[in-house]
N, C-alpha and C. Protein backbone atom coordinates (compact mmCIF):
# COMPACT_ATOMS: atom_id res chain seq x y z
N UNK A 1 73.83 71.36 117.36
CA UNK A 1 74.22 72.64 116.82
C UNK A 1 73.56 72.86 115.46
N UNK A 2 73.33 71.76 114.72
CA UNK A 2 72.84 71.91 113.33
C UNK A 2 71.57 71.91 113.45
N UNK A 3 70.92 71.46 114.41
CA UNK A 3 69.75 71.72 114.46
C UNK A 3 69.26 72.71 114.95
N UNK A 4 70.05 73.63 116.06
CA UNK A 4 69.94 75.18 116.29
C UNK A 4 69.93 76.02 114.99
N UNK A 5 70.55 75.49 113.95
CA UNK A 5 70.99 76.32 112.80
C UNK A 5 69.25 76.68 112.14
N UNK A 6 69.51 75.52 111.99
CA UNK A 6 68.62 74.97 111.26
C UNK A 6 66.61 75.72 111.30
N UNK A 7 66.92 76.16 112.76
CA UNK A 7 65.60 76.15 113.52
C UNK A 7 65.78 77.94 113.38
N UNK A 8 66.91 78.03 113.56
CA UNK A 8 66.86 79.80 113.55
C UNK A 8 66.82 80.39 112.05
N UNK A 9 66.90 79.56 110.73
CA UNK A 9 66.80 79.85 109.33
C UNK A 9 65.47 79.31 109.07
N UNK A 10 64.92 78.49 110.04
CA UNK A 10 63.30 78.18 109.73
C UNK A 10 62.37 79.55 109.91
N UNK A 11 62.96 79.42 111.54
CA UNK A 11 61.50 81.30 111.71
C UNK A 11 62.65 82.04 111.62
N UNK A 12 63.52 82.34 110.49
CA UNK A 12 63.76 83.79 110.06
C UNK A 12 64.22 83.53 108.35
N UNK A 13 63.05 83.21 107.77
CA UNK A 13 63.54 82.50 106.28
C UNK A 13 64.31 84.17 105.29
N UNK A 14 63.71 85.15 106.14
CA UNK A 14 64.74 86.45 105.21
C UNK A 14 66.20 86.31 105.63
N UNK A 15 67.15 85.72 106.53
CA UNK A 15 68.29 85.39 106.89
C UNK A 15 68.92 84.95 105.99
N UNK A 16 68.44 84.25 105.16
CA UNK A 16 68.75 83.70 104.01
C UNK A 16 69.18 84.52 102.80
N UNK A 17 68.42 85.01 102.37
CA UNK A 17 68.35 86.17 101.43
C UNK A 17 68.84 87.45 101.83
N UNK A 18 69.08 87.94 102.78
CA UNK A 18 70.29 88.87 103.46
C UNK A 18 71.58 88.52 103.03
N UNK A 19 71.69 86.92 103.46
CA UNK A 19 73.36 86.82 103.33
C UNK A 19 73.65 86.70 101.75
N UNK A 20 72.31 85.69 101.04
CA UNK A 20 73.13 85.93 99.51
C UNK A 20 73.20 87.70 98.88
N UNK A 21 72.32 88.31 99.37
CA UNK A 21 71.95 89.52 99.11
C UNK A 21 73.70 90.42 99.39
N UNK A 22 73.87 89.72 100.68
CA UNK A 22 75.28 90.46 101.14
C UNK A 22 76.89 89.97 100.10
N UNK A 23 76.25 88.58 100.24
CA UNK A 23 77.56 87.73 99.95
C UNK A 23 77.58 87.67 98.75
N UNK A 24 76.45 87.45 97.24
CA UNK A 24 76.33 87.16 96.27
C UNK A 24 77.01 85.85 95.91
N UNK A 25 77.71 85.43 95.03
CA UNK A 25 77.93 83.86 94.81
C UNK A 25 79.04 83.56 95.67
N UNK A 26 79.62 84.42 96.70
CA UNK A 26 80.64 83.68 97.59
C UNK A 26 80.34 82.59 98.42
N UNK A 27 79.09 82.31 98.53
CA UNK A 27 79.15 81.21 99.61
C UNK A 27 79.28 80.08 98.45
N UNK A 28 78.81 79.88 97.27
CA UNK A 28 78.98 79.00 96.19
C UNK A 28 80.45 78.38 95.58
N UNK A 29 81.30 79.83 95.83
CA UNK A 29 82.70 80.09 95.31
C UNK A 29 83.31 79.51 97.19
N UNK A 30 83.27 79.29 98.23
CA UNK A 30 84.16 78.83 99.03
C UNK A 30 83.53 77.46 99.08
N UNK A 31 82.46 77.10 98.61
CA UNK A 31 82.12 75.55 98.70
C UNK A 31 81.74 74.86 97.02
N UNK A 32 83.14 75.03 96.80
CA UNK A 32 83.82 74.42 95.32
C UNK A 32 83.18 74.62 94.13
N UNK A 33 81.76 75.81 94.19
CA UNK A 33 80.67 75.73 93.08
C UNK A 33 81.47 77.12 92.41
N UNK A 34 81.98 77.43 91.60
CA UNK A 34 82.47 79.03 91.37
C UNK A 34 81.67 79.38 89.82
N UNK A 35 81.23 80.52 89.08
CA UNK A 35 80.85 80.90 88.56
C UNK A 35 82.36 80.76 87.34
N UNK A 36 81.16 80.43 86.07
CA UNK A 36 82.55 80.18 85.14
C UNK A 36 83.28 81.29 84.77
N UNK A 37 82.64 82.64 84.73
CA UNK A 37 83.03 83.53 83.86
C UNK A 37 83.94 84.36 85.32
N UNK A 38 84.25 83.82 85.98
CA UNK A 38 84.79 84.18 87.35
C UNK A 38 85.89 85.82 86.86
N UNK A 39 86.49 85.62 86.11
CA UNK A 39 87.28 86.60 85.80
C UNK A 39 89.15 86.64 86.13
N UNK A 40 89.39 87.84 86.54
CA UNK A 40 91.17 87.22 87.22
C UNK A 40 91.65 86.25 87.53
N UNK A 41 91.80 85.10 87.30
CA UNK A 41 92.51 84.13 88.38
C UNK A 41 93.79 84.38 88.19
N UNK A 42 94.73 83.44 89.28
CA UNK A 42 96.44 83.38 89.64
C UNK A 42 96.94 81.87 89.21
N UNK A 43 97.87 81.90 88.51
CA UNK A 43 98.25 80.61 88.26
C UNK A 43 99.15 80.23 89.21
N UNK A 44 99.39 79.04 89.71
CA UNK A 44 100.73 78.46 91.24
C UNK A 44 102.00 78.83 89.97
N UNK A 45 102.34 78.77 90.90
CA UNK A 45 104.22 79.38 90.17
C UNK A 45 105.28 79.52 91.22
N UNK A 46 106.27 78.51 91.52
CA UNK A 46 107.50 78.47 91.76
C UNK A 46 108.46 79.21 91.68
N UNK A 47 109.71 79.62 92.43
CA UNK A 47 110.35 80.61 91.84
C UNK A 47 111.78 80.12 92.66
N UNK A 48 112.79 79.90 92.15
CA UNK A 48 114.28 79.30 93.39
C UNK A 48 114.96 79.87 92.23
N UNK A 49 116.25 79.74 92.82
CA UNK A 49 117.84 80.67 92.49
C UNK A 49 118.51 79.31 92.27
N UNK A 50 119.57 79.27 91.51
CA UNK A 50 120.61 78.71 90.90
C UNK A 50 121.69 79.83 91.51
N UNK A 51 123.39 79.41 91.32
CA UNK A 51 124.22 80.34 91.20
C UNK A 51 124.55 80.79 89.64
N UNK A 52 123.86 80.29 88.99
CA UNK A 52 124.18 81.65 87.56
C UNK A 52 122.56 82.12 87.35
N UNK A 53 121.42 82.15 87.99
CA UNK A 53 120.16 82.21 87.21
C UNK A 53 119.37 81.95 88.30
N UNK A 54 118.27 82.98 88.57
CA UNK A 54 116.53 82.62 88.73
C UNK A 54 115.68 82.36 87.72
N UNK A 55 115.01 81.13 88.67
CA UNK A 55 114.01 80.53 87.82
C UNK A 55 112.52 80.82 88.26
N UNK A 56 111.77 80.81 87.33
CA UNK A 56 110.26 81.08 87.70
C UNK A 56 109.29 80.06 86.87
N UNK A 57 108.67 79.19 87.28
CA UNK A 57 107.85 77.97 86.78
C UNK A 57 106.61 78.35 86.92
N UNK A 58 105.56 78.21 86.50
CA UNK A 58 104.27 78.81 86.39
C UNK A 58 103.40 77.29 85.59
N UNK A 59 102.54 77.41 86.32
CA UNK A 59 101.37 76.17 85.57
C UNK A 59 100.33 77.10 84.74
N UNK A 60 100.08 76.38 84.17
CA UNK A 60 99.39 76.84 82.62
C UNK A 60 98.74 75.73 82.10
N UNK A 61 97.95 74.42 82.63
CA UNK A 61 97.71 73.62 81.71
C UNK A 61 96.07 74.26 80.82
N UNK A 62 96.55 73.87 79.87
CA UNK A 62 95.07 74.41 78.77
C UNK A 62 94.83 75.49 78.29
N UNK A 63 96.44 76.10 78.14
CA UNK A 63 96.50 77.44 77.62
C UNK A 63 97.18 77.57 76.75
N UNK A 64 97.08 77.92 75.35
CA UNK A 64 97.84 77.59 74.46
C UNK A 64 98.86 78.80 74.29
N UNK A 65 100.02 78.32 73.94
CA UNK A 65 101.00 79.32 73.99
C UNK A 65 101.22 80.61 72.99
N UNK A 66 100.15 80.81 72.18
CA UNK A 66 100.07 81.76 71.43
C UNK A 66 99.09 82.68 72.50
N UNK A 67 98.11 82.25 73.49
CA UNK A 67 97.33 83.24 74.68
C UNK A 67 98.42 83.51 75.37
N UNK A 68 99.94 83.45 75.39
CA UNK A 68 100.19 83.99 76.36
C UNK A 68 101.15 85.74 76.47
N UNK A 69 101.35 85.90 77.09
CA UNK A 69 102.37 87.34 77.05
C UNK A 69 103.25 87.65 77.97
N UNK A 70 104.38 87.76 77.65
CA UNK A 70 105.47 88.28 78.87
C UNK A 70 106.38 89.14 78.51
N UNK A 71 106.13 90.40 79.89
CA UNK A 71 107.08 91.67 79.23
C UNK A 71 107.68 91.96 80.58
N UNK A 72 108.84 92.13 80.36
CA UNK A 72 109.91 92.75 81.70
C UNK A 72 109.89 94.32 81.34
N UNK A 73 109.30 95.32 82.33
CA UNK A 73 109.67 96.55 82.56
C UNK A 73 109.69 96.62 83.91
N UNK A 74 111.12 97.47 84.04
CA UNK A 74 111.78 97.57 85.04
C UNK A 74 112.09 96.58 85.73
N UNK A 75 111.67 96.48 86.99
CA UNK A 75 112.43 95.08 88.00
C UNK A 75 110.73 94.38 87.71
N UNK A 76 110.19 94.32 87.08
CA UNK A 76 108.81 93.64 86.99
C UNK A 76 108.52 92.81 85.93
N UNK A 77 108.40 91.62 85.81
CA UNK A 77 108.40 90.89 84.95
C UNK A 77 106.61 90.40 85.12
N UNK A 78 106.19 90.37 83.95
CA UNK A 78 104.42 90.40 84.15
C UNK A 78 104.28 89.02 83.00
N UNK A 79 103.20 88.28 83.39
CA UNK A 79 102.98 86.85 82.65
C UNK A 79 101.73 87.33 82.46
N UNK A 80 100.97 87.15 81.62
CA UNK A 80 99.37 87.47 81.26
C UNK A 80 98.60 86.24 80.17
N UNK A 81 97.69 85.69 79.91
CA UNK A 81 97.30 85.20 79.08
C UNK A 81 96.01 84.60 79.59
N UNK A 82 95.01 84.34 78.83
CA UNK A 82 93.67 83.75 79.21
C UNK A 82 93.47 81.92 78.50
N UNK A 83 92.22 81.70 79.56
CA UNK A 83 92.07 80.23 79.25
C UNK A 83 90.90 80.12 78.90
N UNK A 84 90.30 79.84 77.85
CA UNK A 84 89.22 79.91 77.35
C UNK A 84 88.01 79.00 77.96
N UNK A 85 87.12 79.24 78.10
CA UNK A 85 85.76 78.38 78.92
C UNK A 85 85.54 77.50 77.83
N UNK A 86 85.36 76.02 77.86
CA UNK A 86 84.87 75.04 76.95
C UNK A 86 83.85 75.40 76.34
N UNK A 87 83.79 74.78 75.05
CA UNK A 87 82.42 75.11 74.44
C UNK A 87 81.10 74.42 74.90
N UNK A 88 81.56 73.12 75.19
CA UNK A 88 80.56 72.21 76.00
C UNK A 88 80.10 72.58 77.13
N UNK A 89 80.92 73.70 78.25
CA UNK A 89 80.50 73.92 79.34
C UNK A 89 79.35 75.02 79.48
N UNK A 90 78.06 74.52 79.97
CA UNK A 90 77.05 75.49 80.47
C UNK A 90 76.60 75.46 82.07
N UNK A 91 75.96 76.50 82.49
CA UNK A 91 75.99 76.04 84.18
C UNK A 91 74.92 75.17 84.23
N UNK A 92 74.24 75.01 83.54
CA UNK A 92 73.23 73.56 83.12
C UNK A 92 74.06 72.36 83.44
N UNK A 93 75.25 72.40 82.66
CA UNK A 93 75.98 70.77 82.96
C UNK A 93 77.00 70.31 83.90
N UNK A 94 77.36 71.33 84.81
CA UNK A 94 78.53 70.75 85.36
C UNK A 94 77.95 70.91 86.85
N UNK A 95 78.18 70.11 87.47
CA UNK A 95 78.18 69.61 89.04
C UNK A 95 79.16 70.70 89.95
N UNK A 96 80.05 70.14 89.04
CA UNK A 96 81.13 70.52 90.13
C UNK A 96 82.23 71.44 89.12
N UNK A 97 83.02 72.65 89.45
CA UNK A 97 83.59 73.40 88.55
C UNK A 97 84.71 74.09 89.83
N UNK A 98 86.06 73.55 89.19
CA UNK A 98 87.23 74.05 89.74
C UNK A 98 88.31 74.37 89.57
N UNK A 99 88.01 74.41 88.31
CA UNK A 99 89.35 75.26 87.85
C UNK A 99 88.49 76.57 86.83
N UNK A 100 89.63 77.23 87.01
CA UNK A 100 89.57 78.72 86.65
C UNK A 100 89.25 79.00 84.98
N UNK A 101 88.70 79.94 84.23
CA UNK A 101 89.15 80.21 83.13
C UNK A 101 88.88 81.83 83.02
N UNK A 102 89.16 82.67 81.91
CA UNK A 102 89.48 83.39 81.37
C UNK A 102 91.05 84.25 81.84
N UNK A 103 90.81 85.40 81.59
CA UNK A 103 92.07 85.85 82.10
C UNK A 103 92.69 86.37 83.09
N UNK A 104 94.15 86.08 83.23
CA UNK A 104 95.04 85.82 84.31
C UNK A 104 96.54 86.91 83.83
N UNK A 105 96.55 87.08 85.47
CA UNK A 105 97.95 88.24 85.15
C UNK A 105 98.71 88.28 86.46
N UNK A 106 99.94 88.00 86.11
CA UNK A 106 100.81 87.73 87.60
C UNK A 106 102.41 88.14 87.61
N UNK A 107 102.29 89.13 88.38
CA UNK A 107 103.68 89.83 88.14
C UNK A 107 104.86 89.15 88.97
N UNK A 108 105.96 89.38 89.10
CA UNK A 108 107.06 89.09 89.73
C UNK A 108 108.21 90.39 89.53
N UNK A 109 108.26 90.93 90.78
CA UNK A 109 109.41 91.69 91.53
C UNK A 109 110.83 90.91 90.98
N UNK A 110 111.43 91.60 90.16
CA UNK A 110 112.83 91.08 89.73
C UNK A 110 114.34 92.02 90.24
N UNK A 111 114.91 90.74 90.68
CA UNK A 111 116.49 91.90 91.43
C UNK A 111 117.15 92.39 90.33
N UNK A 112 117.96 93.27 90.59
CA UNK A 112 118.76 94.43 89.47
C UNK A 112 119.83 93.89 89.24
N UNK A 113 120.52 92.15 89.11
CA UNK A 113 121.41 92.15 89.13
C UNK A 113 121.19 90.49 88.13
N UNK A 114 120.14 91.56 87.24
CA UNK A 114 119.79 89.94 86.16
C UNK A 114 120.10 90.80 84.82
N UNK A 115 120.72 89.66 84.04
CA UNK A 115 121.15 90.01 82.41
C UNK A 115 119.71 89.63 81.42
N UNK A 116 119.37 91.29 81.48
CA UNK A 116 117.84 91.31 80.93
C UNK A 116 118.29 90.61 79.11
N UNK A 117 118.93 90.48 78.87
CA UNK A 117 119.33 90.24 77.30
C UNK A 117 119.40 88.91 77.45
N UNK A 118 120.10 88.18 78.12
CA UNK A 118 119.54 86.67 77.98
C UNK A 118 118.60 86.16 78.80
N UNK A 119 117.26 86.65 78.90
CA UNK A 119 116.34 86.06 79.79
C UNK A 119 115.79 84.99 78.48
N UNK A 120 115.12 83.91 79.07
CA UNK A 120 114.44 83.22 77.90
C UNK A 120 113.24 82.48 78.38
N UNK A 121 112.38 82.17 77.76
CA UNK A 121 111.10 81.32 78.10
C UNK A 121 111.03 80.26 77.42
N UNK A 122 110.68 78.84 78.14
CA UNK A 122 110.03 78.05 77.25
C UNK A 122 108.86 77.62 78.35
N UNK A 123 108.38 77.02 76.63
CA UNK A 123 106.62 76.32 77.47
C UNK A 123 106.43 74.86 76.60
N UNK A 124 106.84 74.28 77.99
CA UNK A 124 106.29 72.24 77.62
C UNK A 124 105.33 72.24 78.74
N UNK A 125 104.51 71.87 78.01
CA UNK A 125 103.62 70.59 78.75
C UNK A 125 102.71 71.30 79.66
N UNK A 126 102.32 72.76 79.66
CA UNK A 126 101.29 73.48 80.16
C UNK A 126 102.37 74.27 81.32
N UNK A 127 103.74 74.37 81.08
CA UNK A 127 104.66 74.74 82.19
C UNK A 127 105.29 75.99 81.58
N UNK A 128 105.35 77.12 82.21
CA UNK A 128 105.82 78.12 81.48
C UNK A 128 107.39 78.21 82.63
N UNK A 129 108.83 78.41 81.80
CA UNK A 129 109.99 78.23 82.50
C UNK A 129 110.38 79.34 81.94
N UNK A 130 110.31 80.38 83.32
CA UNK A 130 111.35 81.36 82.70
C UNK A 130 112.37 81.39 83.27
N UNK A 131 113.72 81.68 82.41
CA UNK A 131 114.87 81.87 82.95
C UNK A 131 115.61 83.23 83.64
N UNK A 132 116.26 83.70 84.24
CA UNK A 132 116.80 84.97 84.51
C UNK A 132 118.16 84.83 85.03
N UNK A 133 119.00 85.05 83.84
CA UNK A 133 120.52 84.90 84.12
C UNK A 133 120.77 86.10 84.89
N UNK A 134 121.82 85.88 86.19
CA UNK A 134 122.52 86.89 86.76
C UNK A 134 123.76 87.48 86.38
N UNK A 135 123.97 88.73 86.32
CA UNK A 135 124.98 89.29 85.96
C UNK A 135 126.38 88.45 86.23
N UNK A 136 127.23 88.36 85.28
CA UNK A 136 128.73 87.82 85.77
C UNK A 136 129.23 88.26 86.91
N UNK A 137 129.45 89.61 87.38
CA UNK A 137 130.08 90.48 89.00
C UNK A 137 128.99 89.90 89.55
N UNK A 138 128.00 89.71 90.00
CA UNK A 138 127.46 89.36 91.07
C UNK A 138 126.94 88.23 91.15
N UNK A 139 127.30 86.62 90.35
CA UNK A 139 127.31 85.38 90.34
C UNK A 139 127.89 85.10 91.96
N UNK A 140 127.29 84.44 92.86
CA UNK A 140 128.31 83.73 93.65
C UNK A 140 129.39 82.39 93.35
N UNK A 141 130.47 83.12 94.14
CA UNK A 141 131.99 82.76 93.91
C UNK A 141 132.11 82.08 95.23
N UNK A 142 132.52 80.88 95.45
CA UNK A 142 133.43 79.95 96.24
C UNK A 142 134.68 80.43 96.33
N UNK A 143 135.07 81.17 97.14
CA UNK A 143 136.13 81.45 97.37
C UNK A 143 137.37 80.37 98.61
N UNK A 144 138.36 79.52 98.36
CA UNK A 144 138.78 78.41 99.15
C UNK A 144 139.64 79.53 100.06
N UNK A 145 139.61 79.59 101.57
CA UNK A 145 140.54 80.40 102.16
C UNK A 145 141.59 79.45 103.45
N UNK A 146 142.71 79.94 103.18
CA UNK A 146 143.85 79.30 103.52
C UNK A 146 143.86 79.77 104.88
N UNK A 147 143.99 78.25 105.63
CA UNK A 147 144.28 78.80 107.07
C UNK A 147 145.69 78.95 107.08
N UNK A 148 146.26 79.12 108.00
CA UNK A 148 147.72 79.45 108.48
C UNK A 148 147.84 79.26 110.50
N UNK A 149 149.14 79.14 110.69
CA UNK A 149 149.42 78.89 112.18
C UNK A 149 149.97 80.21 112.67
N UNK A 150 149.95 80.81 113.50
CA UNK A 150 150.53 81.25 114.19
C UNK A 150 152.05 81.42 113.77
């Protein structure tokens, strides 16, 4: 099969230059080579419920916490901040390049039944933890219910 490949990019060497022509650095960017100045990326981020509070965890390593920004309007809570490209890094020196830099922005859909006044953030260790307390009326309640006989 690879040598079918192989033989049909020999006598048609413009095949080549079509697809980067089409594709531009994507075939580079799905086989682990990505361009540094790539632009948007998404950081992984977690998100589970407690019964007093949602939580939202977000990775961030190498971003210092003065790049970052977070503003709740409406049910939308938005994380933004950039990661700066090394000074050492040129596409001269690196082989291999896989992680992301500059800037990043990632919203989260928030339910109407969070106490926007005590939301809080902290950031250890490249981990951004936000908190989102739920309203007191709509905390879930254990309610114990009494059987009875007949």
């Amino acid at each position: 099969m690879k040598e079918q490949k192989d033989e049909i990019l020999k006598d048609r060497p413009y095949v080549r230059d079509i697809v980067r022509s089409l594709l531009g650095d994507a075939p580079a960017f799905l086989f682990g080579r990505r361009p540094m100045n790539a632009g948007i990326w998404e950081p992984m981020s977690d998100i589970y419920e407690r019964d007093e509070e949602y939580v939202i965890s977000v990775d961030l390593p190498g971003i210092s916490m003065d790049d970052l920004k977070l503003i709740m309007e409406n049910n939308t809570l938005s994380i933004s901040g950039s990661r700066p490209i090394p000074q050492e890094y040129t596409d001269e020196c690196c082989y291999r390049r896989e992680r992301m830099f500059g800037g990043f922005e990632k919203h989260y859909n928030i339910p109407d039944n969070i106490n926007r006044d005590g939301v809080k953030a902290r950031f250890d260790d490249g981990v951004l933890t936000v908190t989102l307390p739920k309203l007191a009326e709509t905390r879930k309640k254990n309610i114990k219910i009494n059987i009875s006989k007949k």
